[in-house]
C-alpha atoms as a PDB file:
ATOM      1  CA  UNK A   1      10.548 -68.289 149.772  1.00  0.00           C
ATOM      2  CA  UNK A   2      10.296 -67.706 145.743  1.00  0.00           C
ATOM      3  CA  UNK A   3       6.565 -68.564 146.425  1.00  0.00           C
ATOM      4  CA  UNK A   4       6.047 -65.679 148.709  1.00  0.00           C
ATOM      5  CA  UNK A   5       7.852 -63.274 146.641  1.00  0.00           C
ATOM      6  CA  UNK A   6       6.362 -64.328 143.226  1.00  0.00           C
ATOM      7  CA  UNK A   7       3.331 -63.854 144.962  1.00  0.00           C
ATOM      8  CA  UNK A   8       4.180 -60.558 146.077  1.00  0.00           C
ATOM      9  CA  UNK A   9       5.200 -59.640 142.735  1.00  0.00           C
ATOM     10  CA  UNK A  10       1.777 -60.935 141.224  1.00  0.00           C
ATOM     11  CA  UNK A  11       0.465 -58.019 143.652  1.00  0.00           C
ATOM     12  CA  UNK A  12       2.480 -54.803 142.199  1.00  0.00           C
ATOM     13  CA  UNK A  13       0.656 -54.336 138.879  1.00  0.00           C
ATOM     14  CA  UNK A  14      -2.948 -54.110 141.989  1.00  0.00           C
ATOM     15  CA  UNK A  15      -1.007 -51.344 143.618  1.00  0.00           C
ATOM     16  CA  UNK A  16       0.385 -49.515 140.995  1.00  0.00           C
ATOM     17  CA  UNK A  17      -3.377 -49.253 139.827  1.00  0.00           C
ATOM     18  CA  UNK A  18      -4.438 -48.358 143.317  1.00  0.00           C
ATOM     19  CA  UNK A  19      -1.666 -45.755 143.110  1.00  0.00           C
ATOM     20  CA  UNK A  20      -2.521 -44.648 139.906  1.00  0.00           C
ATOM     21  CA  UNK A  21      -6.529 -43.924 140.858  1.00  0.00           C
ATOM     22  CA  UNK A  22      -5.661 -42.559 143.925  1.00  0.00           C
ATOM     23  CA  UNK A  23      -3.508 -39.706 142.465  1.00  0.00           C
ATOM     24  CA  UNK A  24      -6.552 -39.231 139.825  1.00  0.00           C
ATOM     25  CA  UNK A  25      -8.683 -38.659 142.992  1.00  0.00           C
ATOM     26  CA  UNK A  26      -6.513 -36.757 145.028  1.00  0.00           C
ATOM     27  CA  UNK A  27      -6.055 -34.280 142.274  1.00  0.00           C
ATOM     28  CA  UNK A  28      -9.569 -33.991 141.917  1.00  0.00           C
ATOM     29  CA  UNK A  29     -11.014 -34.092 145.679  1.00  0.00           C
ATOM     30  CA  UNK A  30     -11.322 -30.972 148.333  1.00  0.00           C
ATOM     31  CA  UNK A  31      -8.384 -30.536 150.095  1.00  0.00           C
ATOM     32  CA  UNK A  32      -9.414 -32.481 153.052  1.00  0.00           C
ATOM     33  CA  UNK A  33     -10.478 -35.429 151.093  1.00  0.00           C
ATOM     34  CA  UNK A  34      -7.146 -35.572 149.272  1.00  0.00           C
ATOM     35  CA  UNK A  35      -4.975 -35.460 152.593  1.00  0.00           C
ATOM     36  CA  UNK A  36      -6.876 -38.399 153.873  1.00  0.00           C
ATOM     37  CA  UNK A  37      -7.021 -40.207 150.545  1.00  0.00           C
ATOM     38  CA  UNK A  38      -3.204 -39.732 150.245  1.00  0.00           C
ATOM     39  CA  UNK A  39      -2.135 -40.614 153.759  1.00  0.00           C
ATOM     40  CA  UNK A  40      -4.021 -44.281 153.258  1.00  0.00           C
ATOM     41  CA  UNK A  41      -2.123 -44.503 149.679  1.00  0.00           C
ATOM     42  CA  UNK A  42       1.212 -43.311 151.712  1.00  0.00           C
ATOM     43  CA  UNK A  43       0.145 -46.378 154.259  1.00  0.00           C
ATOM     44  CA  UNK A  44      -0.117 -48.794 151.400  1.00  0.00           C
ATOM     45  CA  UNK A  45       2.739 -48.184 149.821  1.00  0.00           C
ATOM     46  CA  UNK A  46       4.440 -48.630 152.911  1.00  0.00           C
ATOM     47  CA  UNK A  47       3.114 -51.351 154.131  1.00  0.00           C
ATOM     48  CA  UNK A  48       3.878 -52.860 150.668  1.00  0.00           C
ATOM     49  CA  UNK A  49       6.922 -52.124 150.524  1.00  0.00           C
ATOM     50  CA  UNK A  50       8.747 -53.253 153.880  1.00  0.00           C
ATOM     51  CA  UNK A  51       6.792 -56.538 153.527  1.00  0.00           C
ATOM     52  CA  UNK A  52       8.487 -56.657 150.148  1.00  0.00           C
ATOM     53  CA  UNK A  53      12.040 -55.401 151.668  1.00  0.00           C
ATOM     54  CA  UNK A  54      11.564 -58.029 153.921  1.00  0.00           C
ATOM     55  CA  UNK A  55      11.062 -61.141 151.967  1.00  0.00           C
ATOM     56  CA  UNK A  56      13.640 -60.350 149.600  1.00  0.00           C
ATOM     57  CA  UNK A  57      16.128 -59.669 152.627  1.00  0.00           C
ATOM     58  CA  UNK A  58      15.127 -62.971 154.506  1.00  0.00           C
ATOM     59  CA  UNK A  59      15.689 -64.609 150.663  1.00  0.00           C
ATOM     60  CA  UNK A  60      18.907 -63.427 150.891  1.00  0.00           C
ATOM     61  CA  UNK A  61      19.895 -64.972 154.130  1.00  0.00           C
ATOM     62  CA  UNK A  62      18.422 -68.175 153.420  1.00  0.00           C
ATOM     63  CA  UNK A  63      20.783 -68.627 150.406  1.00  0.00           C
ATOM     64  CA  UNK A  64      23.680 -67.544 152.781  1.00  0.00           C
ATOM     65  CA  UNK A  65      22.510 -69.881 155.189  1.00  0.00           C
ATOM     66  CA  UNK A  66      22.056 -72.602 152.510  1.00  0.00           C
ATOM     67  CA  UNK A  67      25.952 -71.971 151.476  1.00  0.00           C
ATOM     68  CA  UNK A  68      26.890 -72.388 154.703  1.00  0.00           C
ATOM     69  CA  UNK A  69      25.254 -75.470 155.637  1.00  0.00           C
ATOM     70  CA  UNK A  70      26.196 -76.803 152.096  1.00  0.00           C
ATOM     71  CA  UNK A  71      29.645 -75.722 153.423  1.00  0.00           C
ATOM     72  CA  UNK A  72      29.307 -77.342 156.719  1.00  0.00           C
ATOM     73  CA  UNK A  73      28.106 -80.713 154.931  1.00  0.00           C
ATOM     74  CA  UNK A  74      31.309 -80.919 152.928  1.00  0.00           C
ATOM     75  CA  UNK A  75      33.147 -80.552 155.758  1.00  0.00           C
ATOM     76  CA  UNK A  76      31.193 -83.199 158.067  1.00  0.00           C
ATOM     77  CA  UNK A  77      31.886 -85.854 154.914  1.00  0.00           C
ATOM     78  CA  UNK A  78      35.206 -84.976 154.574  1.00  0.00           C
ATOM     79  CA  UNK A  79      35.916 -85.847 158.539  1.00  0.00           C
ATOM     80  CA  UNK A  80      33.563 -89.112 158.398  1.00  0.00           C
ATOM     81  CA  UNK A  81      36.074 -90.114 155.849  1.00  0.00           C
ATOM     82  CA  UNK A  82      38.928 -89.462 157.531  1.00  0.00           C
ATOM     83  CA  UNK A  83      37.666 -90.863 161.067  1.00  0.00           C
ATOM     84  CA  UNK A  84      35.655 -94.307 159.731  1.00  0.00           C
ATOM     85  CA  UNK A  85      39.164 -95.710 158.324  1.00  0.00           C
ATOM     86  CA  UNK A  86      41.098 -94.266 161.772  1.00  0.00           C
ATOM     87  CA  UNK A  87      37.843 -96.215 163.840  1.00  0.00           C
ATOM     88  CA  UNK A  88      38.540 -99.192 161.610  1.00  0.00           C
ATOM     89  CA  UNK A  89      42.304 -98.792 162.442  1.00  0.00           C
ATOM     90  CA  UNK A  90      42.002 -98.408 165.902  1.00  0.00           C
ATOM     91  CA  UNK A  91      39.323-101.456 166.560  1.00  0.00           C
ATOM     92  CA  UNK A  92      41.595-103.824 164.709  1.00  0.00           C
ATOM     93  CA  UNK A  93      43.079-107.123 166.062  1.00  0.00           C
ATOM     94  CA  UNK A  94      46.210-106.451 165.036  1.00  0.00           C
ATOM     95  CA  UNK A  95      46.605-103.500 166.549  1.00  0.00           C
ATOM     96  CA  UNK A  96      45.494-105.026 170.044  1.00  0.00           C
ATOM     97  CA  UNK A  97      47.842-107.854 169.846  1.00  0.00           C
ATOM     98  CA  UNK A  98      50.849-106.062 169.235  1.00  0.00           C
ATOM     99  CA  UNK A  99      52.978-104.748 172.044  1.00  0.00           C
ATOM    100  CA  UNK A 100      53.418-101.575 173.231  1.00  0.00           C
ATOM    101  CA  UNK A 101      56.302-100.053 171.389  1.00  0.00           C
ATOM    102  CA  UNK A 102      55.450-101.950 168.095  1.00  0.00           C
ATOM    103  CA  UNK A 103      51.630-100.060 168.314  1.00  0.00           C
ATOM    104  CA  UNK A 104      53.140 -96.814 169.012  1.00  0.00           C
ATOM    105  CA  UNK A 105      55.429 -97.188 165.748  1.00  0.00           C
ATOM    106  CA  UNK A 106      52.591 -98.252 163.911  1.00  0.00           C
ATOM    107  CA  UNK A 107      50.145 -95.596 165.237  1.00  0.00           C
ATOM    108  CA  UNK A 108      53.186 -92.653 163.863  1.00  0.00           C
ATOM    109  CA  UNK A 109      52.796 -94.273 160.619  1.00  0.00           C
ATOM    110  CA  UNK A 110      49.589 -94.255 160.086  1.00  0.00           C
ATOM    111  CA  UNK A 111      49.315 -90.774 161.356  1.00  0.00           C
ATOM    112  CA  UNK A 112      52.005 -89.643 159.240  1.00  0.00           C
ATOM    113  CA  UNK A 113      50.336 -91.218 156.162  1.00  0.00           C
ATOM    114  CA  UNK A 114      47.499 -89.458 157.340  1.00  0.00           C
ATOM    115  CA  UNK A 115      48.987 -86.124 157.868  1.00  0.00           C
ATOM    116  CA  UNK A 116      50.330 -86.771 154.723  1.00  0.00           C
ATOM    117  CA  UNK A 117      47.019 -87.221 152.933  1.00  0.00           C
ATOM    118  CA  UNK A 118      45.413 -84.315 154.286  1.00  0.00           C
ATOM    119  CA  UNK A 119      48.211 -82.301 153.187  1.00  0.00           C
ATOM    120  CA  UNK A 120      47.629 -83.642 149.556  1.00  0.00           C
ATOM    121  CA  UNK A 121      44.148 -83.141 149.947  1.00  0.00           C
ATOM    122  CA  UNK A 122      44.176 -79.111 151.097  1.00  0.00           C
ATOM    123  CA  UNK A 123      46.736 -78.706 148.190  1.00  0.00           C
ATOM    124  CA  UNK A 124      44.766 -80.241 145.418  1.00  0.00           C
ATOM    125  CA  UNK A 125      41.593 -77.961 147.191  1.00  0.00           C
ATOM    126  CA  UNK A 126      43.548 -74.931 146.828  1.00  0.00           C
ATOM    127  CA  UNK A 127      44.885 -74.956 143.304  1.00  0.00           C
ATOM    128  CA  UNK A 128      41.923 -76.467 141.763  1.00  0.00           C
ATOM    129  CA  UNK A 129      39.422 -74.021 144.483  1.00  0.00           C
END
C-alpha cells in the first residue's frame, strides 16, 4: 500500500503544474474557453483527490486490520500453550489407569493449577500492559 501512495505522491508536483497552467490559461482565454478549461481542471483535481482519499483511508484500515490480526495471533499462541500441555495431560497413561474418583481429584488439580496460572498470567499482562 506505501507503493501506491508513494506513487501517488510522485504524481502531485504533475498536477500542481497542470493546475498552475491551467489557471494561466483560464485567465487568459474567452469566457467559454475558460469554463470548459476549468471544469476539466475541477475533474482532475477531483479525480485526484478521492483516489488519493482513498488509498490513504484503505492504508489506514490495513494497519487496523494488521493490529488486530497481530492481536488475534497472540491470542491463538497463548491458547496452543495452554491446550498442548492439557492434550498431553489428558492422553496420558496415568491418567487412564487410574480410577474414577482418583482422575477426578487429579483433573481439579490440574485445573486449579491451571486456573491458577492464567490468573498469574492476566495479572502480570495488566500491570506490565
Amino acid at each position: 500500500m506505501q507503493y501506491v501512495q508513494t506513487d501517488i505522491d510522485s504524481h502531485k508536483p504533475a498536477v500542481d503544474a497542470v493546475n498552475e497552467t491551467a489557471e494561466k490559461l483560464v485567465r487568459t482565454s474567452d469566457p467559454d474557453k475558460a469554463q470548459g478549461v476549468q471544469a476539466e481542471l475541477d475533474s482532475l483535481n477531483t479525480r485526484f483527490n478521492k483516489i488519493n482519499n482513498s488509498i490513504r483511508n484503505h492504508g489506514d484500515y490495513l494497519s487496523k486490520m494488521l493490529g488486530r490480526l497481530t492481536q488475534l495471533q497472540t491470542e491463538v499462541d497463548n491458547f496452543e500453550d495452554w491446550l498442548l500441555p492439557m492434550i498431553e495431560k489428558l492422553e496420558s497413561r496415568d491418567l487412564n489407569r487410574m480410577e474414577l474418583l482418583e482422575l477426578g481429584t487429579k483433573l481439579m488439580v490440574s485445573f486449579r493449577q491451571e486456573m491458577l496460572s492464567t490468573n498469574d498470567m492476566i495479572k502480570t499482562r495488566t500491570v506490565s500492559g
